[in-house]
C-alpha atoms as a PDB file:
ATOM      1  CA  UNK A   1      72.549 145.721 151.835  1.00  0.00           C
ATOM      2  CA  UNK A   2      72.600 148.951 149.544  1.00  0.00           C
ATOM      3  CA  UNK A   3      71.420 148.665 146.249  1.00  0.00           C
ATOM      4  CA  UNK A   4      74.233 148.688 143.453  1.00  0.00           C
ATOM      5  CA  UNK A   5      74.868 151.771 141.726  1.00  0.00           C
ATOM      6  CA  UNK A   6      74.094 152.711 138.013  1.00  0.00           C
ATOM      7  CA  UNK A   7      76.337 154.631 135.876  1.00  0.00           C
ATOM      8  CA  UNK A   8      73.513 156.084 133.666  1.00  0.00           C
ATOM      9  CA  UNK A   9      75.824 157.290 131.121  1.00  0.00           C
ATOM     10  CA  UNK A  10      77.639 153.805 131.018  1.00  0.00           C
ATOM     11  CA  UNK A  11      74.550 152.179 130.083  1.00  0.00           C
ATOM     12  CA  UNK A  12      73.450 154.499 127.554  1.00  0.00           C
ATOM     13  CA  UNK A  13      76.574 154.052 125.924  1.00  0.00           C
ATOM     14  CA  UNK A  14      76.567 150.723 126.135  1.00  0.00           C
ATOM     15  CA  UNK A  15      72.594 150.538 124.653  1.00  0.00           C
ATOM     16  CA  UNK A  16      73.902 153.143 121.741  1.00  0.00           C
ATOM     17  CA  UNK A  17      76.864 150.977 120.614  1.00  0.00           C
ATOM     18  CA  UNK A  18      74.655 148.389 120.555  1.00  0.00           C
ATOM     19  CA  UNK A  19      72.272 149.764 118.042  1.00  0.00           C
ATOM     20  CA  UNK A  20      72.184 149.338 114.377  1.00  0.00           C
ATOM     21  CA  UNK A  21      73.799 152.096 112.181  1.00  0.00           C
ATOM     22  CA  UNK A  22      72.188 155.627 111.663  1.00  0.00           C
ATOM     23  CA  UNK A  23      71.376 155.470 107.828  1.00  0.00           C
ATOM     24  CA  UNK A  24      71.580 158.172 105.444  1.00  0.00           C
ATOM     25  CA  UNK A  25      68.465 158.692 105.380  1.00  0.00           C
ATOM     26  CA  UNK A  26      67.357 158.672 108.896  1.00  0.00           C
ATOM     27  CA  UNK A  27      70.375 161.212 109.265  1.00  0.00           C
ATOM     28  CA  UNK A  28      69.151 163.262 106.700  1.00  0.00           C
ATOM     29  CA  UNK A  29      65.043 163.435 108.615  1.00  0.00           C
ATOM     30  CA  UNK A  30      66.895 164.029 111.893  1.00  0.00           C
ATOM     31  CA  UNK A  31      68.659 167.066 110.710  1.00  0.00           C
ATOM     32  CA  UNK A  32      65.509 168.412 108.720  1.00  0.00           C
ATOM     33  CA  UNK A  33      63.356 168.054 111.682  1.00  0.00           C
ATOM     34  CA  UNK A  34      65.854 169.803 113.743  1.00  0.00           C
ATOM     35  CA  UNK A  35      65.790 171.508 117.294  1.00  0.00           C
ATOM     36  CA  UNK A  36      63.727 174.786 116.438  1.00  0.00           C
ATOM     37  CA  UNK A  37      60.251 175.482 115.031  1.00  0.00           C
ATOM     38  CA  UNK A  38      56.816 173.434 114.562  1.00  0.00           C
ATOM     39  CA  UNK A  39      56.439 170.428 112.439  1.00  0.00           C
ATOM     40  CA  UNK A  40      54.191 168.036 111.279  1.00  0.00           C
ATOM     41  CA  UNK A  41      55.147 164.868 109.755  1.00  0.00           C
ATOM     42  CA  UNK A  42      53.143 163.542 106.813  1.00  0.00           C
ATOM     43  CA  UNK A  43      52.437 159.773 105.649  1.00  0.00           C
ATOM     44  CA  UNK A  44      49.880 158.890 103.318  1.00  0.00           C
ATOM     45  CA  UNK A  45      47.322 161.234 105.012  1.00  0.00           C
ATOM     46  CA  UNK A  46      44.745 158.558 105.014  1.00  0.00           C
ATOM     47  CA  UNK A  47      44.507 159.685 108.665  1.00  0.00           C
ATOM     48  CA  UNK A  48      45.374 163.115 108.354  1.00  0.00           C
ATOM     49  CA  UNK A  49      42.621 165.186 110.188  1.00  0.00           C
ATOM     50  CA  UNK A  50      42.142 162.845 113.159  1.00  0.00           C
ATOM     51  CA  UNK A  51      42.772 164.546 116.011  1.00  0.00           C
ATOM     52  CA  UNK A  52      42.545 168.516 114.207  1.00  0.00           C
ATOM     53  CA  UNK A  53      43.858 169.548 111.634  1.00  0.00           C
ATOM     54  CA  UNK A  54      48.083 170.218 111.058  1.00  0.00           C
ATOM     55  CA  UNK A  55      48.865 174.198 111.872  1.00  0.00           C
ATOM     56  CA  UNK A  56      49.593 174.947 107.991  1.00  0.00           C
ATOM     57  CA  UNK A  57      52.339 177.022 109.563  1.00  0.00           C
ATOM     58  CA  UNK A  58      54.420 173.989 110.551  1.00  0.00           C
ATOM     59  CA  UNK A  59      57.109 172.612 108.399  1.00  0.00           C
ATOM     60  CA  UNK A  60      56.287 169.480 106.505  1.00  0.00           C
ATOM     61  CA  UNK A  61      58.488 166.234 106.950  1.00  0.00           C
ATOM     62  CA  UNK A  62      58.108 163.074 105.466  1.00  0.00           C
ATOM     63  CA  UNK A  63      60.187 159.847 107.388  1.00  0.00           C
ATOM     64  CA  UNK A  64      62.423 157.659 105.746  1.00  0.00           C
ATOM     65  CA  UNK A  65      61.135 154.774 103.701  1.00  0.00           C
ATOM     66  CA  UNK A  66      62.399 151.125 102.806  1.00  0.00           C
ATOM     67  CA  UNK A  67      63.163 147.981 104.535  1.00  0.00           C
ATOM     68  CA  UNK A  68      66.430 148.528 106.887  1.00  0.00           C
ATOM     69  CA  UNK A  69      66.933 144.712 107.825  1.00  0.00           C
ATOM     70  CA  UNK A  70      64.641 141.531 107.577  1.00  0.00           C
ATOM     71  CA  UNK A  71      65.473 138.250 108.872  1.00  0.00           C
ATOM     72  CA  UNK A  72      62.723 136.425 108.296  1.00  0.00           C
ATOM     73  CA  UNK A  73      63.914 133.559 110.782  1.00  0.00           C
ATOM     74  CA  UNK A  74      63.799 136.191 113.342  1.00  0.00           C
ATOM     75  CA  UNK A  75      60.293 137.304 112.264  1.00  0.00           C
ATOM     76  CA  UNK A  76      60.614 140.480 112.629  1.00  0.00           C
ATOM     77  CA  UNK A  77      61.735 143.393 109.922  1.00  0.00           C
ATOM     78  CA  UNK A  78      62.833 146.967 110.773  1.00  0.00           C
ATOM     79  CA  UNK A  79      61.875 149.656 108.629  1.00  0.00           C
ATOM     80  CA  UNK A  80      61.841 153.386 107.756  1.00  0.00           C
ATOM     81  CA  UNK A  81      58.600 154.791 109.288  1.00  0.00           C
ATOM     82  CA  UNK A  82      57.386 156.595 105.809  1.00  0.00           C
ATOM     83  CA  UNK A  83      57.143 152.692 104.227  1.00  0.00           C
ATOM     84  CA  UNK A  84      53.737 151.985 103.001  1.00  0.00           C
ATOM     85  CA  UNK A  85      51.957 149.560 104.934  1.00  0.00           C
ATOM     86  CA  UNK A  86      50.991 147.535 101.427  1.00  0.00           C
ATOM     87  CA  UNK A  87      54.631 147.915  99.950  1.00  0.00           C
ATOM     88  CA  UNK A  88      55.799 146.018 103.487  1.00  0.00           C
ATOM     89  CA  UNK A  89      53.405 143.414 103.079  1.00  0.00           C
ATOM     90  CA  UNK A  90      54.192 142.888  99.831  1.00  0.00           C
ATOM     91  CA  UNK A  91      57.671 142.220 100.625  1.00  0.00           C
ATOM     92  CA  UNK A  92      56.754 140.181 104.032  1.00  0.00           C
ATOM     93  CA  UNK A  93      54.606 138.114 101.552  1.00  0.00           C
ATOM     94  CA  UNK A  94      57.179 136.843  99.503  1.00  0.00           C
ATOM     95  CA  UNK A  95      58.349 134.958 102.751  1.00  0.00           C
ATOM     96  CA  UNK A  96      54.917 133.616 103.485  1.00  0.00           C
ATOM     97  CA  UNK A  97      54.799 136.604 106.462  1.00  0.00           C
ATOM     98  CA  UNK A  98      52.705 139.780 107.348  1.00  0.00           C
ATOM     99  CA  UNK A  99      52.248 142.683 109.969  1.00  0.00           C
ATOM    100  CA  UNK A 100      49.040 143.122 112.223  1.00  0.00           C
ATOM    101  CA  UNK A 101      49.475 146.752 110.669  1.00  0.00           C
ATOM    102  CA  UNK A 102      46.366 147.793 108.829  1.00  0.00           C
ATOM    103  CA  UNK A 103      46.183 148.551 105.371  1.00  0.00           C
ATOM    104  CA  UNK A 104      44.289 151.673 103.901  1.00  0.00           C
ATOM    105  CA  UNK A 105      46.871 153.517 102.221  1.00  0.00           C
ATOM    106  CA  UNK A 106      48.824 154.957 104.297  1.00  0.00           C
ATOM    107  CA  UNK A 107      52.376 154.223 105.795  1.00  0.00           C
ATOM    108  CA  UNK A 108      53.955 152.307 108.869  1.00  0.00           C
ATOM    109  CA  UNK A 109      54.220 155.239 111.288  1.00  0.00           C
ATOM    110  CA  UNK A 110      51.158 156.396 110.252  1.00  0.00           C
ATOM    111  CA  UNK A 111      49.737 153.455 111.475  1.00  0.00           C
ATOM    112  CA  UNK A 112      51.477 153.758 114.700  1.00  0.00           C
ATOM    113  CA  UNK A 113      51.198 157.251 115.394  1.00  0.00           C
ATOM    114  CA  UNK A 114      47.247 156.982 114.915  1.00  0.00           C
ATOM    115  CA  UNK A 115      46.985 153.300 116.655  1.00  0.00           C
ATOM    116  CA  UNK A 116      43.735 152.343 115.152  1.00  0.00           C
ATOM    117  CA  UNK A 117      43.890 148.821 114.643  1.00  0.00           C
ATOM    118  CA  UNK A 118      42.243 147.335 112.181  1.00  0.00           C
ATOM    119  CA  UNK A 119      39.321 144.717 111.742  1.00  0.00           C
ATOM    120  CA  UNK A 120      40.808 141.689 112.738  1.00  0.00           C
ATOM    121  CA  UNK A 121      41.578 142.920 116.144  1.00  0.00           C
ATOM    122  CA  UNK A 122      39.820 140.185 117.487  1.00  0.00           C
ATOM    123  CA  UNK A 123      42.748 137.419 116.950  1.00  0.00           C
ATOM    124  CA  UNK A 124      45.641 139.023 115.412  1.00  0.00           C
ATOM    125  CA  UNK A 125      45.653 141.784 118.557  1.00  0.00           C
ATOM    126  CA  UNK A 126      45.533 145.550 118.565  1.00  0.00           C
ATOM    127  CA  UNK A 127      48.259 147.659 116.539  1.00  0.00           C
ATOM    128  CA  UNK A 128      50.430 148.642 119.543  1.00  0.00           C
ATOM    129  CA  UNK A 129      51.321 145.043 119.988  1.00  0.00           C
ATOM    130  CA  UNK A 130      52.902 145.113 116.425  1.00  0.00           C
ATOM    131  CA  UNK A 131      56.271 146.886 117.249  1.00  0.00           C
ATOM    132  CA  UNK A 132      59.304 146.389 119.630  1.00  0.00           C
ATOM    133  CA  UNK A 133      61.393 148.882 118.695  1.00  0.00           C
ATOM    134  CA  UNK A 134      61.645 152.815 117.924  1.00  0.00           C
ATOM    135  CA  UNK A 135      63.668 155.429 116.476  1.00  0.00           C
ATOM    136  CA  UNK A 136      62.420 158.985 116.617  1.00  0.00           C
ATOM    137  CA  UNK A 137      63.322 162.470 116.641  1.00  0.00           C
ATOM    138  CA  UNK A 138      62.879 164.190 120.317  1.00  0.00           C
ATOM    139  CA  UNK A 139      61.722 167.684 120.513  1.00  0.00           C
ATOM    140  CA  UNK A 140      65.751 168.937 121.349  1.00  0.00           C
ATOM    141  CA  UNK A 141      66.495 167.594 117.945  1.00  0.00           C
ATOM    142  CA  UNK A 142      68.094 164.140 118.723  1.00  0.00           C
ATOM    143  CA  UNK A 143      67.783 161.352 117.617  1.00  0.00           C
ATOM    144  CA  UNK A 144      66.444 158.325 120.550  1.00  0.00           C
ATOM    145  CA  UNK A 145      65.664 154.764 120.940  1.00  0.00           C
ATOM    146  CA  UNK A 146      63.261 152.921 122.413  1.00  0.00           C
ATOM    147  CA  UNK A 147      62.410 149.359 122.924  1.00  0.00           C
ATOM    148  CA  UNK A 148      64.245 146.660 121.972  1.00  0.00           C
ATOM    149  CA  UNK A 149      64.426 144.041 118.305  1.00  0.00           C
ATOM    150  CA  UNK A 150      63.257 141.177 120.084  1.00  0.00           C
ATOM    151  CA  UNK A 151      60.078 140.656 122.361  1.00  0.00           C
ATOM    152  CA  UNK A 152      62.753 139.702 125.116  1.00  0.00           C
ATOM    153  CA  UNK A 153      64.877 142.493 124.656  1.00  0.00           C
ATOM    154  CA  UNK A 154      62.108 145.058 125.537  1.00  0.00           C
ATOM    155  CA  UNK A 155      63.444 146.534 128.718  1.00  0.00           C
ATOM    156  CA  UNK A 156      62.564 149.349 131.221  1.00  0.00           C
ATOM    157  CA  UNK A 157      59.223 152.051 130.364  1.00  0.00           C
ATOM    158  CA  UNK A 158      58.012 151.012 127.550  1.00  0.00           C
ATOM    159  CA  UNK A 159      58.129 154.097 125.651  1.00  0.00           C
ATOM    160  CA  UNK A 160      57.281 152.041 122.126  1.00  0.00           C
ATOM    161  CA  UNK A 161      53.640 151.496 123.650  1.00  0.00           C
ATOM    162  CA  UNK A 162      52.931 155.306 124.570  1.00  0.00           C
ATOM    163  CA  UNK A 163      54.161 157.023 121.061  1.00  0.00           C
ATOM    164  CA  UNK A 164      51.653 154.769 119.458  1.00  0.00           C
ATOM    165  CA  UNK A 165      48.369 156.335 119.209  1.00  0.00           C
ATOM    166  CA  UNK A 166      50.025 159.767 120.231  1.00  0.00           C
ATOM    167  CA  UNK A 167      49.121 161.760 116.959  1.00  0.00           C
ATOM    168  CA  UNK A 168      52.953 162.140 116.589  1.00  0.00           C
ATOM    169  CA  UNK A 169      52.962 164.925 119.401  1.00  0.00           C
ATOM    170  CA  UNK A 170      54.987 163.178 121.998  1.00  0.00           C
ATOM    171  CA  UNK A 171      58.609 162.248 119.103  1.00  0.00           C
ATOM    172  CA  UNK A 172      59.140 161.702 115.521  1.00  0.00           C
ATOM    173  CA  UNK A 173      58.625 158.531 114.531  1.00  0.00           C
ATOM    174  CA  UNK A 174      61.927 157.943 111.857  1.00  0.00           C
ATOM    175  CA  UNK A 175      62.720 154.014 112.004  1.00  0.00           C
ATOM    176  CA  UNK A 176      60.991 150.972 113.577  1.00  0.00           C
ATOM    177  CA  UNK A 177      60.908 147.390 114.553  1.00  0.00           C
ATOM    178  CA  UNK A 178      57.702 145.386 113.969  1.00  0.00           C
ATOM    179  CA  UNK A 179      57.171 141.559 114.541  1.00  0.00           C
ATOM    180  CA  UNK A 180      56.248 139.455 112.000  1.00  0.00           C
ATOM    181  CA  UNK A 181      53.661 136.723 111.723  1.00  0.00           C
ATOM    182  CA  UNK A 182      53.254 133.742 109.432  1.00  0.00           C
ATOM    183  CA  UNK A 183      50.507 134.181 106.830  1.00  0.00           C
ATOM    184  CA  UNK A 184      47.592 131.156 107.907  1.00  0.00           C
ATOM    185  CA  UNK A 185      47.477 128.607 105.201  1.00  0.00           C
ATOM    186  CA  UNK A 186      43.582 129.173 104.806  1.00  0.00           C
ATOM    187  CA  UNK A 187      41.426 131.497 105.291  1.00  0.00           C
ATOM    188  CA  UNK A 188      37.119 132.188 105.045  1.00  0.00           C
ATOM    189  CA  UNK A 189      34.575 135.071 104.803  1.00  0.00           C
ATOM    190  CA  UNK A 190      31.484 133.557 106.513  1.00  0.00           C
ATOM    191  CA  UNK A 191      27.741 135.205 106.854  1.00  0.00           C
ATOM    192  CA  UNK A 192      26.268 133.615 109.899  1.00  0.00           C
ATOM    193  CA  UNK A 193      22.390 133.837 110.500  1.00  0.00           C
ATOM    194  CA  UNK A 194      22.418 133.680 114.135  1.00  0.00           C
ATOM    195  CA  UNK A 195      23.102 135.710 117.134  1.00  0.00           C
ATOM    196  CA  UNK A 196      26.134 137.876 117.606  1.00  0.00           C
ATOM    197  CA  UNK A 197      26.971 136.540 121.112  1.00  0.00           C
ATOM    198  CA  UNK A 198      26.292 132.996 119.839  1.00  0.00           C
ATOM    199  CA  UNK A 199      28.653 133.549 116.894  1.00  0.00           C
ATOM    200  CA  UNK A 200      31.587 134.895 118.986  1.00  0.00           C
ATOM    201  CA  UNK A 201      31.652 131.897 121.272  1.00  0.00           C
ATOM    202  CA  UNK A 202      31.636 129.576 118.544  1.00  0.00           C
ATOM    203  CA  UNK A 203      33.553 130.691 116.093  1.00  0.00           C
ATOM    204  CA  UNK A 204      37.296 129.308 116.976  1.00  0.00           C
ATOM    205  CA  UNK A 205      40.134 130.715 115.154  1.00  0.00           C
ATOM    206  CA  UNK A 206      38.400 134.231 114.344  1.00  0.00           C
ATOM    207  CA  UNK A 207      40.205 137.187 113.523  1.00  0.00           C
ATOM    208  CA  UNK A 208      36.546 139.230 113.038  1.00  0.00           C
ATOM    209  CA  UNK A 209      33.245 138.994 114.352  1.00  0.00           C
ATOM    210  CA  UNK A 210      31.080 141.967 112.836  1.00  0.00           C
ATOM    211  CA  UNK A 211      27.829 142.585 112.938  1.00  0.00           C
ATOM    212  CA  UNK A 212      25.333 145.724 111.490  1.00  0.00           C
ATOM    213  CA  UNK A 213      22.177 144.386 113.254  1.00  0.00           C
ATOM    214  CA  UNK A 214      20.741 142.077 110.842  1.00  0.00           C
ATOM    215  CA  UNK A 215      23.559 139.804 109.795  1.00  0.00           C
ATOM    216  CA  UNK A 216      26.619 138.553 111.353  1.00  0.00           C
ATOM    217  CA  UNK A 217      30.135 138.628 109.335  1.00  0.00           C
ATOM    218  CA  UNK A 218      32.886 136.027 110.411  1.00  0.00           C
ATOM    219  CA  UNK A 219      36.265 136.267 109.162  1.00  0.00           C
ATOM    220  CA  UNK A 220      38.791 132.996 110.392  1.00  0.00           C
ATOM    221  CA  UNK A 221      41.796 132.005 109.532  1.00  0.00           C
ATOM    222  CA  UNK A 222      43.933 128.710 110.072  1.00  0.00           C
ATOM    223  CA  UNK A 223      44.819 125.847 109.081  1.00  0.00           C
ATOM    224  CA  UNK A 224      42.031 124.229 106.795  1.00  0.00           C
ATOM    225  CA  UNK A 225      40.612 121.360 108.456  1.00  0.00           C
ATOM    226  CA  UNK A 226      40.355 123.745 111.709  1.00  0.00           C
ATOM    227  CA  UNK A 227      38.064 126.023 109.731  1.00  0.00           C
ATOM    228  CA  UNK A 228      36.217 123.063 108.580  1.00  0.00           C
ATOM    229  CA  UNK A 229      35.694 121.909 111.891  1.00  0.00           C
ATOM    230  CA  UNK A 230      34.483 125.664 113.220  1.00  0.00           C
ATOM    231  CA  UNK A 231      32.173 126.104 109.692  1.00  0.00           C
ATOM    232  CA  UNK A 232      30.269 122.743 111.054  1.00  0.00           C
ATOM    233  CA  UNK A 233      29.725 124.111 114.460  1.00  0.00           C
ATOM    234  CA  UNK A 234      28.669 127.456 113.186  1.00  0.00           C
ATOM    235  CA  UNK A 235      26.209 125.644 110.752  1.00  0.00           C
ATOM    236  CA  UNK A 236      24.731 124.139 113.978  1.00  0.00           C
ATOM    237  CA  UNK A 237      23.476 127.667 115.422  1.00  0.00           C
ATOM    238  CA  UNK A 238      21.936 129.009 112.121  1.00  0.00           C
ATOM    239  CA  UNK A 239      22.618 128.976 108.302  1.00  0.00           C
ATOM    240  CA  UNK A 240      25.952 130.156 107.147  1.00  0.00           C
ATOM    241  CA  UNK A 241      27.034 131.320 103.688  1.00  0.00           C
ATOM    242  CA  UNK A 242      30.411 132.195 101.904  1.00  0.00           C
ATOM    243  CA  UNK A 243      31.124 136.282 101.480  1.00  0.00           C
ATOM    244  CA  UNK A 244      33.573 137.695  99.385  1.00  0.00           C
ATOM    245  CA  UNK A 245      34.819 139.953 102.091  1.00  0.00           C
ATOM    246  CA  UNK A 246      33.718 142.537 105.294  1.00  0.00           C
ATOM    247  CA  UNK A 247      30.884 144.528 104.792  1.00  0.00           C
ATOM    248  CA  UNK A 248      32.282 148.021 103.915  1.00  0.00           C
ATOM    249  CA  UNK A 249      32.345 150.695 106.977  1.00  0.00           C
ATOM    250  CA  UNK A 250      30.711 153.544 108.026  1.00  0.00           C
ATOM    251  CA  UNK A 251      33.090 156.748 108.446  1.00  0.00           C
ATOM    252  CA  UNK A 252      32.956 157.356 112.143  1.00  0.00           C
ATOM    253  CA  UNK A 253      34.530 154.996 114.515  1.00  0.00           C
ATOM    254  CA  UNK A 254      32.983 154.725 118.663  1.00  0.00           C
ATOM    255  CA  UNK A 255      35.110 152.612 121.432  1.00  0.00           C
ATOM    256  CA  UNK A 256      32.958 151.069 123.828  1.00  0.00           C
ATOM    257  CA  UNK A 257      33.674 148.540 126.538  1.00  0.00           C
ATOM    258  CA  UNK A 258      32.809 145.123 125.004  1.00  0.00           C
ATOM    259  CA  UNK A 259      30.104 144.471 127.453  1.00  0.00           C
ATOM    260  CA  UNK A 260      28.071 147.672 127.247  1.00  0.00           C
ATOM    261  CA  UNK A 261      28.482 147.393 122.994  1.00  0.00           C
ATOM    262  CA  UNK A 262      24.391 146.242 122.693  1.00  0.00           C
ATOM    263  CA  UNK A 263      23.706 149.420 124.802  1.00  0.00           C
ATOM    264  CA  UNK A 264      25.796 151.486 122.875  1.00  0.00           C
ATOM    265  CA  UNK A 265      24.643 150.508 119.346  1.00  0.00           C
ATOM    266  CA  UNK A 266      20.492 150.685 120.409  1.00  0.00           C
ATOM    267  CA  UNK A 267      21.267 154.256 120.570  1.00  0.00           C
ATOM    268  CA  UNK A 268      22.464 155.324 116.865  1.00  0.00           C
ATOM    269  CA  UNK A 269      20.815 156.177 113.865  1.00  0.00           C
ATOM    270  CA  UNK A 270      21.885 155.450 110.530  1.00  0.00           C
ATOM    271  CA  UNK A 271      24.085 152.163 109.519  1.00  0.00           C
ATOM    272  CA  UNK A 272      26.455 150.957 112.158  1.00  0.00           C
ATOM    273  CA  UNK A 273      28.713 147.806 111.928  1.00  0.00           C
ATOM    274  CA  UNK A 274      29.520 146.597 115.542  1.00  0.00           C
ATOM    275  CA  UNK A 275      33.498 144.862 116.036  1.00  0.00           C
ATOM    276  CA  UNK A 276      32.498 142.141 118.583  1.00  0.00           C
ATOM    277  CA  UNK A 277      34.296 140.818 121.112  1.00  0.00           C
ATOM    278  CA  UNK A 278      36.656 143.892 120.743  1.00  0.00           C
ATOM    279  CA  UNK A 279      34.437 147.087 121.627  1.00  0.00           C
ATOM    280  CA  UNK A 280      34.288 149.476 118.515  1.00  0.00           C
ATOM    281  CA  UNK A 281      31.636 150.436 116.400  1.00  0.00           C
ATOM    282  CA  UNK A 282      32.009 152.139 112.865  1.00  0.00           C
ATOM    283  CA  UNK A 283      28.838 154.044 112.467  1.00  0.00           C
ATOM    284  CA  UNK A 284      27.265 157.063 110.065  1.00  0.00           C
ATOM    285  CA  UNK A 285      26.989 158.891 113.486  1.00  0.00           C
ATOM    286  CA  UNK A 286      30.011 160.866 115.079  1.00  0.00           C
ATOM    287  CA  UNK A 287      30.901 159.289 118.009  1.00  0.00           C
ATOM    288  CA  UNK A 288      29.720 161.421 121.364  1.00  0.00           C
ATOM    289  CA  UNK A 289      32.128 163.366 123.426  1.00  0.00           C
ATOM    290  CA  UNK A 290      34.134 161.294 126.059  1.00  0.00           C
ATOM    291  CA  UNK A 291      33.940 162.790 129.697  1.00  0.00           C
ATOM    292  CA  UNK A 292      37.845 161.406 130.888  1.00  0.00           C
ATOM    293  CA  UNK A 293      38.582 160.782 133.953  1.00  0.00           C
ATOM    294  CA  UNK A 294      40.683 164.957 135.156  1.00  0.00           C
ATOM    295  CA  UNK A 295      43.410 162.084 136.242  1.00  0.00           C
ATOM    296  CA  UNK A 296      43.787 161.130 132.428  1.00  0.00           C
ATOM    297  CA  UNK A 297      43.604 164.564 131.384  1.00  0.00           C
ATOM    298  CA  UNK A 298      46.793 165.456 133.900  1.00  0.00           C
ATOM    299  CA  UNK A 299      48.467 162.482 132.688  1.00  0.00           C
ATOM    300  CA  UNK A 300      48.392 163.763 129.150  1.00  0.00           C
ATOM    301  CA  UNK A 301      49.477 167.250 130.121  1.00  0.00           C
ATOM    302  CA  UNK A 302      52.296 165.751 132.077  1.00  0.00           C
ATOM    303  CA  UNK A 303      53.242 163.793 129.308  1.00  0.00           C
ATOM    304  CA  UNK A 304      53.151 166.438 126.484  1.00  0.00           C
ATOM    305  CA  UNK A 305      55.250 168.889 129.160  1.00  0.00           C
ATOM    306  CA  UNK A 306      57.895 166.185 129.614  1.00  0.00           C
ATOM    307  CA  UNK A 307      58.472 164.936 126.106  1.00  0.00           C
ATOM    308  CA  UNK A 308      57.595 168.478 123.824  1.00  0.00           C
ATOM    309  CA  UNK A 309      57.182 171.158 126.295  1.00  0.00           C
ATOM    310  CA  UNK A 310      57.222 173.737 123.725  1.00  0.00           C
ATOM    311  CA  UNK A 311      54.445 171.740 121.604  1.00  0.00           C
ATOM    312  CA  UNK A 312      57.132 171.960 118.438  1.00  0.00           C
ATOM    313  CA  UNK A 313      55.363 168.553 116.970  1.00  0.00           C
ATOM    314  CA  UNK A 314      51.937 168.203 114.854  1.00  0.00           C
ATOM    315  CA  UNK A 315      50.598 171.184 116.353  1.00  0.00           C
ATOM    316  CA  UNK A 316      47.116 171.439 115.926  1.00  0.00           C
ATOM    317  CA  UNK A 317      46.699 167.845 116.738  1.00  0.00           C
ATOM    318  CA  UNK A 318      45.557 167.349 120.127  1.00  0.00           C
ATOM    319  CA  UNK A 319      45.962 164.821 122.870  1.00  0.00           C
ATOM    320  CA  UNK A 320      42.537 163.504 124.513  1.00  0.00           C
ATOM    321  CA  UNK A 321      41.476 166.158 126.979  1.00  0.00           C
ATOM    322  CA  UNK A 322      44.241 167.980 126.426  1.00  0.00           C
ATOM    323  CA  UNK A 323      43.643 171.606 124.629  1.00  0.00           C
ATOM    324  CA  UNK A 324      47.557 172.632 124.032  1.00  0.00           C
END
């Protein structure tokens, strides 16, 4: 039996009448980013060297801003890409809901486009988890969609997952769809005097399990009597004290595998704080050069070829292994 045939342009059409209105403002960045010439796309720069530095030649963009739609039954808000992290929060909060996106400043497709989760990791999950949907700017000048608003509407390549972490060289990151989570009804900063290892087995209901060395750092969050319950068995492998908050961070961030992270860390100098269970270390050092795998290094090219072959966005930002 012969599979059924897809009309391609059908289903796009379809998808596209489907999908929310274009606002003003998302009009307005799709036209100013338009089909010709380089351009970088600024946020709250909290970010902005990693990966270079912007060519200072390229045209500067800024996305749109604002909450589009939240349904907080639905748990899960779409919003313009240039939105502060904190200023979403704040408005998740009055709904007793949040974002895995971190906060330090800078805006929701920051966030994304960098993909550096944040310190709780460890239970809330990494940053790329966070959205379902996208709406960028392609490197012809149109505007696309990816994903879908709910986790079961996610269909086909997952196109969401690769633009995050891409530096913002692979589309323009205009409007997005991020899930929602309910804000724990307790929460504790613990210092635990025992081992690391130890500490991360325990510790039930942990969102962040640092450690510099010397002193272990325990963040959990829950419902109260749960905490209670984890505090007592935590008290069992050493002494354990209240904290305020994390321990503040060293400037340089390392990603290790989890199990080689004791290796890794016996190497530095200086002050290092170690994420366990989770594989990055934030230390005074820079991290060494990765050797990648030439297969990875293709992959990128490939990828940079297909979806801005003539390297239009954040140039001067560059993919892992990849020099143009």
């Amino acid at each position: 039996m012969s599979p059924p045939t897809i009309d391609v342009e059908r289903a796009r059409a379809i998808r596209e009448a489907a999908a929310p209105p274009v606002s003003a403002d998302l009009a307005s960045f799709v036209a100013e980013i338009g089909p010709e010439g380089p351009v970088v796309v600024e946020g709250g720069r909290t970010r902005w060297e990693r990966g270079g530095s912007p060519d200072p030649a390229a045209r500067v963009v800024r996305a749109p801003a604002g909450i589009v739609e939240y349904v907080p039954e639905e748990m899960t808000v779409r919003v313009g890409a240039g939105t502060p992290v904190a200023d979403l929060h704040a408005a998740l909060a009055a709904h007793g809901q949040r974002t895995t996106l971190p906060e330090r400043g800078g805006t929701v497709g920051g966030a994304l486009a960098v993909g550096e989760s944040d310190i709780h990791r460890l239970g809330r999950g990494p940053v790329r988890d966070a959205v379902l949907e996208v709406r960028y700017v392609t490197a012809e000048g149109r505007l696309a969609r990816a994903g879908g608003p709910t986790v079961k509407n996610v269909t086909g390549y997952d196109l969401c997952r690769l633009l995050v972490g891409s530096l913002g060289r692979l589309g323009a990151l205009g409007e997005v769809v991020v899930r929602t989570w309910p804000v724990p009804p307790a929460e504790r900063w613990l210092a635990v005097d025992a081992d690391p290892d130890v500490v991360l087995a325990e510790a039930v209901g942990a969102t962040a399990v640092l450690w510099d060395g010397e002193k272990v750092v325990v963040h959990l969050e829950g419902h109260a009597e749960d905490l209670e319950a984890t505090v007592a068995s935590l008290r069992r492998r050493g002494g354990v004290t209240e904290v305020e908050g994390p321990p503040s961070l060293p400037p340089h961030r390392h990603s290790v595998a989890p199990a080689g992270l004791a290796a890794h860390v016996r190497g530095l100098g200086g002050r290092w704080v170690a994420e366990m269970g989770v594989g990055v270390v934030h230390a005074d050092e820079p991290a060494p050069p990765r050797r990648l795998d030439p297969t990875v290094v293709e992959l990128h090219r490939r990828l940079l070829d297909a979806l801005d072959p003539r390297r239009r966005f954040n140039p001067g930002r560059r993919l892992e292994g990849v020099e143009a």
